[in-house]
N, C-alpha and C. Protein backbone atom coordinates (compact mmCIF):
# COMPACT_ATOMS: atom_id res chain seq x y z
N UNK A 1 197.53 189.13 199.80
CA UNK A 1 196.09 188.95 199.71
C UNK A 1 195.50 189.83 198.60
N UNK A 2 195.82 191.11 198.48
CA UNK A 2 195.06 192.34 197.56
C UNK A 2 196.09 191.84 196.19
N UNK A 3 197.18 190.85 196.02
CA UNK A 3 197.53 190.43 194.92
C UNK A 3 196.48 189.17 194.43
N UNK A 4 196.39 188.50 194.99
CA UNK A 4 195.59 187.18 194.85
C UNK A 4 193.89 187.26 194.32
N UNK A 5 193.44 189.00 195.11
CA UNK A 5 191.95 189.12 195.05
C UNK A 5 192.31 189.93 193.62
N UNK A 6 193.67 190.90 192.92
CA UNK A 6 193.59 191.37 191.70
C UNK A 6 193.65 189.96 190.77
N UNK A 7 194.29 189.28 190.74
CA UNK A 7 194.61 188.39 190.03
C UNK A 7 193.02 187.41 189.57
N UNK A 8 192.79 187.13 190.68
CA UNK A 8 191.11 186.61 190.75
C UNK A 8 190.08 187.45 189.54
N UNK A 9 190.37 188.95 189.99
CA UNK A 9 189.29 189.60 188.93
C UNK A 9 189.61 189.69 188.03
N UNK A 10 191.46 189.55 187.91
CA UNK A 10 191.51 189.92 186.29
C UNK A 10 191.08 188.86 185.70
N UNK A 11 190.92 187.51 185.83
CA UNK A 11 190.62 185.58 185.98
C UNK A 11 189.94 185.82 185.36
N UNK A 12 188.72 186.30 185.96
CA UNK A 12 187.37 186.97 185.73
C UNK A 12 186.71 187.68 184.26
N UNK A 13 187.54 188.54 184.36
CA UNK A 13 187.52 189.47 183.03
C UNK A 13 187.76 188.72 181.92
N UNK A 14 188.83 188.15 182.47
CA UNK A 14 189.38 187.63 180.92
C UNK A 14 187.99 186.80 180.12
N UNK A 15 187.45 185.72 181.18
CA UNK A 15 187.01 184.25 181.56
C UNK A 15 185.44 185.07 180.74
N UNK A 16 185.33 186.27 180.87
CA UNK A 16 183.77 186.68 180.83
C UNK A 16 183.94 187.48 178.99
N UNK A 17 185.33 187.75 178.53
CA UNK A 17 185.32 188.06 177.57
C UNK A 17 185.53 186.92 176.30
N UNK A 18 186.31 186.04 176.71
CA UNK A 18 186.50 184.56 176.15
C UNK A 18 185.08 184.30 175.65
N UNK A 19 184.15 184.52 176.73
CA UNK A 19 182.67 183.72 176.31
C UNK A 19 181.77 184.76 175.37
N UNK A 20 182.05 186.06 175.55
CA UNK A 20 181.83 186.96 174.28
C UNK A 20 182.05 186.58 173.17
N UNK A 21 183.50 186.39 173.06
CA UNK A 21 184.04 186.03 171.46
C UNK A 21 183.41 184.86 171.43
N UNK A 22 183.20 183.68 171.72
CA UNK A 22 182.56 182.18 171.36
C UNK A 22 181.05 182.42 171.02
N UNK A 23 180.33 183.35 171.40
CA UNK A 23 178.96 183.99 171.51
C UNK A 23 179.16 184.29 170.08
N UNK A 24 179.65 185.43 169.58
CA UNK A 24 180.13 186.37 168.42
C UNK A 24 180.78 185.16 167.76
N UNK A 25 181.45 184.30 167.75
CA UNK A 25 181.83 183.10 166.71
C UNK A 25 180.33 182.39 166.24
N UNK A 26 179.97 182.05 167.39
CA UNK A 26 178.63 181.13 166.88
C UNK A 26 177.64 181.67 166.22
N UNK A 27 177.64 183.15 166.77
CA UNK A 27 176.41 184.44 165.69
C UNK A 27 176.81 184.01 164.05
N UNK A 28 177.89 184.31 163.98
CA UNK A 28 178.73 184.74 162.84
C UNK A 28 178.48 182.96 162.05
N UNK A 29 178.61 182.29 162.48
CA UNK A 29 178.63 181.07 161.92
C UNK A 29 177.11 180.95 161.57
N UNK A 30 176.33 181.08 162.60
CA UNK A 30 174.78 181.03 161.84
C UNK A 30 174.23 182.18 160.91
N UNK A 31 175.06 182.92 160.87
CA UNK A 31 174.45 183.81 159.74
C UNK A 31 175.15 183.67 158.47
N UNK A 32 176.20 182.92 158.59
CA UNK A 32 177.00 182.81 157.29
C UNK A 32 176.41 181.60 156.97
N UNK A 33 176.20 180.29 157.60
CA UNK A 33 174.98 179.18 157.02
C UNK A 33 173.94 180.11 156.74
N UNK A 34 173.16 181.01 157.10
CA UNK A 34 171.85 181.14 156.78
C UNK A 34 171.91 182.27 155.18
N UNK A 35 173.01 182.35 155.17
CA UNK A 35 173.51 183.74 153.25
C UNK A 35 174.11 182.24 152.36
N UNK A 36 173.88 181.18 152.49
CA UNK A 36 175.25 180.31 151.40
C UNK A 36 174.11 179.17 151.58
N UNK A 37 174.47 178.76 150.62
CA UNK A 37 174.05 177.08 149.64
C UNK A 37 174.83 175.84 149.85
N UNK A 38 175.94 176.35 150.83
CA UNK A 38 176.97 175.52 151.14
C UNK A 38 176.47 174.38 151.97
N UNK A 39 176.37 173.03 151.42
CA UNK A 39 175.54 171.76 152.29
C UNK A 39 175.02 170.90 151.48
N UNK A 40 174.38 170.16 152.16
CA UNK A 40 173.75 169.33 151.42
C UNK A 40 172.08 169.28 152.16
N UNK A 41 171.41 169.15 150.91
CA UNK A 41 169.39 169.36 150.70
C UNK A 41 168.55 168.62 149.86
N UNK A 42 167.75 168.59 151.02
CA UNK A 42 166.73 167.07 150.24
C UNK A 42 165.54 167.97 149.53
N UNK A 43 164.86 168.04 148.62
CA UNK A 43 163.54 168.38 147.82
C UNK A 43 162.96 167.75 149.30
N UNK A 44 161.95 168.61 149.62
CA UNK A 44 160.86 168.00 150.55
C UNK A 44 158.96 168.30 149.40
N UNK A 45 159.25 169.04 148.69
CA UNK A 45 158.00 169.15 148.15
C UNK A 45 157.64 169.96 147.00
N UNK A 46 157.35 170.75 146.03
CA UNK A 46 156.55 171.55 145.45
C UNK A 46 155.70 172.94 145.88
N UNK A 47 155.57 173.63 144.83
CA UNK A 47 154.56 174.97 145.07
C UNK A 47 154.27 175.22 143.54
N UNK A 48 152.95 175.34 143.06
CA UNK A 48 152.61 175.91 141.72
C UNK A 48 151.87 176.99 142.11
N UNK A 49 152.38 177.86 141.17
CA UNK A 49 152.25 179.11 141.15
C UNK A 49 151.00 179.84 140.22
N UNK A 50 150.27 180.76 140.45
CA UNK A 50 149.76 181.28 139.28
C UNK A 50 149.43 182.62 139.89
N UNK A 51 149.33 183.59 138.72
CA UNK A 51 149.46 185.36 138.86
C UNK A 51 150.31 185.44 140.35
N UNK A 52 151.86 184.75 140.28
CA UNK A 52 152.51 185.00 141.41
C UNK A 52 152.37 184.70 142.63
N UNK A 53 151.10 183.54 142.64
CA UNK A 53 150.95 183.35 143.95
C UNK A 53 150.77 181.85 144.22
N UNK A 54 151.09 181.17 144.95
CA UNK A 54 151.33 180.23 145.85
C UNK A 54 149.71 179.26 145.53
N UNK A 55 149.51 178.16 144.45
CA UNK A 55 147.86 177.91 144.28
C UNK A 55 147.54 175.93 144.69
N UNK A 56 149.22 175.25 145.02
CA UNK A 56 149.28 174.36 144.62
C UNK A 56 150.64 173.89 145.57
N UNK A 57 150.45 172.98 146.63
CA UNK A 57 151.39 172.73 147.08
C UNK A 57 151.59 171.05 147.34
N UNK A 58 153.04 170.55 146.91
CA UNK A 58 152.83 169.14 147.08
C UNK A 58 154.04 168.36 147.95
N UNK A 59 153.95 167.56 148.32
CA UNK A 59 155.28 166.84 149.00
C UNK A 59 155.60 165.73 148.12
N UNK A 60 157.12 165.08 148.13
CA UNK A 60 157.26 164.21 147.70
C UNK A 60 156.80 163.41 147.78
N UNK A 61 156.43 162.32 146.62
CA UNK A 61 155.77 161.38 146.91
C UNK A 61 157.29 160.16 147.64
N UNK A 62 156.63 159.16 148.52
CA UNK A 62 157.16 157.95 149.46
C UNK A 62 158.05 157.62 147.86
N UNK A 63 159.49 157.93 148.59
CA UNK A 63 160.42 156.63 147.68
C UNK A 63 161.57 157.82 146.89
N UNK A 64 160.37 158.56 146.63
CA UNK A 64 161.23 159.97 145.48
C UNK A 64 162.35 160.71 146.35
N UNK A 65 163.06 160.91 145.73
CA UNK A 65 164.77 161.48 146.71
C UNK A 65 164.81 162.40 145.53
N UNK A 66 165.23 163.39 145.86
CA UNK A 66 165.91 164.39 145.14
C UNK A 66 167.05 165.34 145.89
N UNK A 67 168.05 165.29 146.24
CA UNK A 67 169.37 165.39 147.13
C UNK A 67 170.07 166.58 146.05
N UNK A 68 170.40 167.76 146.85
CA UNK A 68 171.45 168.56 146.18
C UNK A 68 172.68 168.84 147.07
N UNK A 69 173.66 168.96 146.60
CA UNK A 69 175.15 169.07 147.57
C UNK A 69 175.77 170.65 146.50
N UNK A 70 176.15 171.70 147.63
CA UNK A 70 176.66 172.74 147.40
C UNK A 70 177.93 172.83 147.73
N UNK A 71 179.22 172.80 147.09
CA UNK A 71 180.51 173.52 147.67
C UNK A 71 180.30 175.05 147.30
N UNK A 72 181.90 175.60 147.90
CA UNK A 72 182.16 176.96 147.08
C UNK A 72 181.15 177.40 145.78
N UNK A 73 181.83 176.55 144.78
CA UNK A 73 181.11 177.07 143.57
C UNK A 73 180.89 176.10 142.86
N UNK A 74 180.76 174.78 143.55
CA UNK A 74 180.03 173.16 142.47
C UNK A 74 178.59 173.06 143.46
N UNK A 75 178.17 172.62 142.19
CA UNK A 75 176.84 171.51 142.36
C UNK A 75 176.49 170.05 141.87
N UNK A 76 176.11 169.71 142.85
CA UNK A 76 175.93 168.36 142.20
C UNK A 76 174.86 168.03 143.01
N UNK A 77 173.74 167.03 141.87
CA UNK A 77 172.09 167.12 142.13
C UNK A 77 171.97 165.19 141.60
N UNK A 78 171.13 164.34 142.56
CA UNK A 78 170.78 163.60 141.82
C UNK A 78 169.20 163.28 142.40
N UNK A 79 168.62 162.28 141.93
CA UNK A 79 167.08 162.35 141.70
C UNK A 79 166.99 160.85 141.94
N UNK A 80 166.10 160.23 142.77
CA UNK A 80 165.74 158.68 142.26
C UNK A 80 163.90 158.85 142.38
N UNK A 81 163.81 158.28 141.52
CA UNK A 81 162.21 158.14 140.97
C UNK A 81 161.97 156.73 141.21
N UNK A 82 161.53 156.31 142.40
CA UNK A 82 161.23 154.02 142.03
C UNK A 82 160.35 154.24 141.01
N UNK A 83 159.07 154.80 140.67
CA UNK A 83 158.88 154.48 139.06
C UNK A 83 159.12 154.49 137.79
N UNK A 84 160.67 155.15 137.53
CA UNK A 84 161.49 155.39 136.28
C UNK A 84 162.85 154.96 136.66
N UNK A 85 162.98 154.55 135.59
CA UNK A 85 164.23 153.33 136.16
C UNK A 85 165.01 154.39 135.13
N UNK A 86 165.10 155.41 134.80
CA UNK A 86 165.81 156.50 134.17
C UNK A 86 166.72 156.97 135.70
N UNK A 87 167.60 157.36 135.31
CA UNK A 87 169.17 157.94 136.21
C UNK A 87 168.64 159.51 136.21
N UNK A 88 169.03 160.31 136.75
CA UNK A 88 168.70 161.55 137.02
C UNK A 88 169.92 162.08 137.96
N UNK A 89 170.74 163.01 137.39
CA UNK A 89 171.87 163.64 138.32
C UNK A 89 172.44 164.79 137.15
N UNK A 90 172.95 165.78 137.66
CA UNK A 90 173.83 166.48 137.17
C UNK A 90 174.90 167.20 137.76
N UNK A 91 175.76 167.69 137.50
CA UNK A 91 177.04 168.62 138.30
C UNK A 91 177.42 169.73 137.55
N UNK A 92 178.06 170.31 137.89
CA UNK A 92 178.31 172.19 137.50
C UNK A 92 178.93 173.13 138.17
N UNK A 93 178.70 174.19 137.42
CA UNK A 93 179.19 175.01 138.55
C UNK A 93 177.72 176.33 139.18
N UNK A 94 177.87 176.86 139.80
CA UNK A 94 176.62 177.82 140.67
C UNK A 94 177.34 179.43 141.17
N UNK A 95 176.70 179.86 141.21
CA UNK A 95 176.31 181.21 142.17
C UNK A 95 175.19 182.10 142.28
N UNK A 96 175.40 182.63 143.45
CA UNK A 96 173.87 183.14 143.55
C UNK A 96 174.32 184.20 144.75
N UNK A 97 173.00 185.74 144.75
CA UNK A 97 172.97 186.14 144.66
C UNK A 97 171.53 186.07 145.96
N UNK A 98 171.36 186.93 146.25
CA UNK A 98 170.69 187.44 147.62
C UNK A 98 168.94 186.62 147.09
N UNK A 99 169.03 186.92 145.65
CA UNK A 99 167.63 186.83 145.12
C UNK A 99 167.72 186.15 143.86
N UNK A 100 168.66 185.62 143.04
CA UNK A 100 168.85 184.85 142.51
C UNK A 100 170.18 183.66 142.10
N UNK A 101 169.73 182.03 141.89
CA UNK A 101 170.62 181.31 141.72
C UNK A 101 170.71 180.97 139.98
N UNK A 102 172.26 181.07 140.04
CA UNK A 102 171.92 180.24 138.43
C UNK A 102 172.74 179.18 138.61
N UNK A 103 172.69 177.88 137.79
CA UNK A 103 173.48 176.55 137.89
C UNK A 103 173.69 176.51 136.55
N UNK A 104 175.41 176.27 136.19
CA UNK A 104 175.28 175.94 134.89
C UNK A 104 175.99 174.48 134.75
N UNK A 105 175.04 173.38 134.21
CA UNK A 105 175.38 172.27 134.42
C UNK A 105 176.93 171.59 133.29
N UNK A 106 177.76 171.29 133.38
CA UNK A 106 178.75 170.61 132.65
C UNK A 106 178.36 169.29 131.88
N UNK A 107 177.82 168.46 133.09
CA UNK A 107 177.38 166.96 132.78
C UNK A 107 176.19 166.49 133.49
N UNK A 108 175.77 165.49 132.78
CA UNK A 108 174.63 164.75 133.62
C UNK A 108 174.70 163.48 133.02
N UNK A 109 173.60 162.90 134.03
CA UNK A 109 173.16 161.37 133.12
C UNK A 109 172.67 161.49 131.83
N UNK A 110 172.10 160.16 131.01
CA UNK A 110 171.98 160.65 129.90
C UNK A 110 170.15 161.30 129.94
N UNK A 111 169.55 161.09 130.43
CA UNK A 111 168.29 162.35 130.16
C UNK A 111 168.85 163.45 130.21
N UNK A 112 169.68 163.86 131.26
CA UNK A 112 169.98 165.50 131.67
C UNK A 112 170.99 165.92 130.52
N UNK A 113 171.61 165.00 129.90
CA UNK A 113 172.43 165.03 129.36
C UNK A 113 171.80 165.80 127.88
N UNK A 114 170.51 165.35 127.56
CA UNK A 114 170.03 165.61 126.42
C UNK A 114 169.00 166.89 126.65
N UNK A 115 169.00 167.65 127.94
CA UNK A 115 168.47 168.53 127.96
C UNK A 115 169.95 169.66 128.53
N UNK A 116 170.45 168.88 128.78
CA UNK A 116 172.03 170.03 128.80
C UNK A 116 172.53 170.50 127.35
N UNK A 117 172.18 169.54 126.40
CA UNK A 117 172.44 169.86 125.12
C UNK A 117 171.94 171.28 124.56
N UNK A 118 170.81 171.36 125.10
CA UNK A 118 169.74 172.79 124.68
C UNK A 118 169.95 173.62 125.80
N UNK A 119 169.91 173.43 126.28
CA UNK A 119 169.91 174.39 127.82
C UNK A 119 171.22 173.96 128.83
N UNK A 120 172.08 174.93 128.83
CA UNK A 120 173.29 174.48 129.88
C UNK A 120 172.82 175.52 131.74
N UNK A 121 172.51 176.61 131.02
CA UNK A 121 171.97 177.44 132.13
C UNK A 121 170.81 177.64 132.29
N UNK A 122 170.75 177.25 133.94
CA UNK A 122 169.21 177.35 134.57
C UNK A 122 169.07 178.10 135.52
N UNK A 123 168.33 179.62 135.47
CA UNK A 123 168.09 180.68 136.82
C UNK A 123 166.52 180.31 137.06
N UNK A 124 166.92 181.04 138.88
CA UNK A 124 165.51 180.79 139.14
C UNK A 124 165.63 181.91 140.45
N UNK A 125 164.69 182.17 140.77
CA UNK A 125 164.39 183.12 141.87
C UNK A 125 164.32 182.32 143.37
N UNK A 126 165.24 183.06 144.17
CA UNK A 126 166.11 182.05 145.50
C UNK A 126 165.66 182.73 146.40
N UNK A 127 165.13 182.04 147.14
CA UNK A 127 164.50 182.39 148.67
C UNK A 127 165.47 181.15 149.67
N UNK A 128 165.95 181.96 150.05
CA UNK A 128 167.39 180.97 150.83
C UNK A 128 167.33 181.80 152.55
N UNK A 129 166.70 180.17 153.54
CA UNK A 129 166.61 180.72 154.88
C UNK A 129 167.95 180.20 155.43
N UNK A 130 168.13 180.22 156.57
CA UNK A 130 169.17 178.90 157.43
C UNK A 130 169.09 177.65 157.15
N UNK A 131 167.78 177.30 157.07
CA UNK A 131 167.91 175.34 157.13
C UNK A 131 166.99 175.09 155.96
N UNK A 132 166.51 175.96 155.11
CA UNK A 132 165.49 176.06 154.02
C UNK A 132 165.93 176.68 152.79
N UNK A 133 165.41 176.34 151.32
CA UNK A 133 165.38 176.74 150.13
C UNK A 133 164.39 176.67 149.37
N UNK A 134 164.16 177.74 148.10
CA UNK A 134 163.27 177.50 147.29
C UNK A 134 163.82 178.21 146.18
N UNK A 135 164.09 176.97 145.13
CA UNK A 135 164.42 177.82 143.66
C UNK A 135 163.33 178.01 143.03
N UNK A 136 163.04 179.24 142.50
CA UNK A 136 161.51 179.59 141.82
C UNK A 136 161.81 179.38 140.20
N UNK A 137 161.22 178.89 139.60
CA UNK A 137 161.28 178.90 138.38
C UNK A 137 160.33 180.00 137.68
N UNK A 138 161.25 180.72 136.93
CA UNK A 138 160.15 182.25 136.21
C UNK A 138 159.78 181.74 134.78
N UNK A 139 159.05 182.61 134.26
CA UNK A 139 158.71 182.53 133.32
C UNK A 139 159.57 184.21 132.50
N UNK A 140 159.17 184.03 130.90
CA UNK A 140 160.32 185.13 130.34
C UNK A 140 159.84 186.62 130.85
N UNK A 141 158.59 186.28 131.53
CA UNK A 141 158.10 187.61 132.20
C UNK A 141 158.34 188.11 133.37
N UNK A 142 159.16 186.94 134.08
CA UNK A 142 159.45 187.08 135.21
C UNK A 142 158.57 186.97 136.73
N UNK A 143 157.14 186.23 135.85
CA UNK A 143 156.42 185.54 136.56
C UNK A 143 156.72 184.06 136.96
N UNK A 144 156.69 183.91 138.25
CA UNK A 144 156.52 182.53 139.31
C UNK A 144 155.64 181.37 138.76
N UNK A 145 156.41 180.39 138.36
CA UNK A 145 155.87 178.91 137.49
C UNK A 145 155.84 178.27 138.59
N UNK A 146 156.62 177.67 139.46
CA UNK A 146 156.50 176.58 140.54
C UNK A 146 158.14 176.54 140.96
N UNK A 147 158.08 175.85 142.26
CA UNK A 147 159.09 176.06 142.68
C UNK A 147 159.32 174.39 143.35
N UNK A 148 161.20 174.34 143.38
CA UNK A 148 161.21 173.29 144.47
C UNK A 148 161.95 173.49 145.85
N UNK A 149 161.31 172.85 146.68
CA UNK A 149 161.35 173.32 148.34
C UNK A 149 162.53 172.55 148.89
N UNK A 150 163.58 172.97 149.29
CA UNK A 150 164.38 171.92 150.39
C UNK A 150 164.65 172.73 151.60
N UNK A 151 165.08 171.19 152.37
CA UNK A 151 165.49 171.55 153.58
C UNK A 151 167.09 171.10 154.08
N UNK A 152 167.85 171.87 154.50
CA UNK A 152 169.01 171.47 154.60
C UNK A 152 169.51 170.02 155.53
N UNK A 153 169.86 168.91 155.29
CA UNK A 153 170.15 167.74 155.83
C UNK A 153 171.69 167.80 156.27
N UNK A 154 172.40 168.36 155.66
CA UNK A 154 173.84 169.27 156.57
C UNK A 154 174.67 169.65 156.36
């Protein structure tokens, strides 16, 4: 009997530490989504900025998609506009940093293509939550131009 009632508590112990570690797995998993870019994110809207502050806020307009997908260290971005029958996408490589992202694009369609020509690298100031983003676009002063807003889709 006093074998059966040890055996029971040790059952116990084990059964109550098991659910610790799964607790501490799932912490650990939402905080490592909520530090990484790793996913995929829709543009939900706009923010224009002036003397650094927040003056101008917009949502996509009905139809407009703007979709970004993060691995390790690729990106890949595309755009549909129903009123420009222009292609919009690019891919690259990324990293970023607590407070800033840079993307440096390889290829795009041909618009992006002709602004990849002049510009391959694009930083911006990263406000990166769990299920939220905002790349800030600066100016050479390191003042806040406008930003675009996503939300993580998964």
């Amino acid at each position: 009997m006093k074998l059966l009632f040890f055996i029971l508590v040790l059952f116990t112990f084990s059964a109550c530490n098991e659910q610790d570690k799964s607790n501490i797995k799932a912490e650990d998993k939402t905080q490592d989504k909520a530090s990484t870019l790793n996913g995929t994110w829709e543009m939900v809207g706009y923010y224009n900025y002036v003397d650094n502050k927040i003056v101008d806020s917009f949502q996509t307009n009905n139809g407009f998609r703007q979709v970004k997908m993060y691995t390790d260290h690729k990106v890949m971005w595309s755009k549909n506009v129903p009123a420009d029958s222009s292609e919009w996408f690019g891919y690259g490589n990324y990293n970023h940093n607590e407070n800033e992202l840079k993307e440096t694009l390889e290829y795009g369609s041909e618009m992006m293509r002709k602004i990849i020509e002049e510009k391959k690298e694009f930083k911006y100031e990263l406000r990166l939550e769990k299920d939220k983003f905002s790349q800030i676009e600066v100016d050479d002063q390191g003042n806040r131009i406008y930003s675009e807003n996503y939300k993580r889709i998964e």
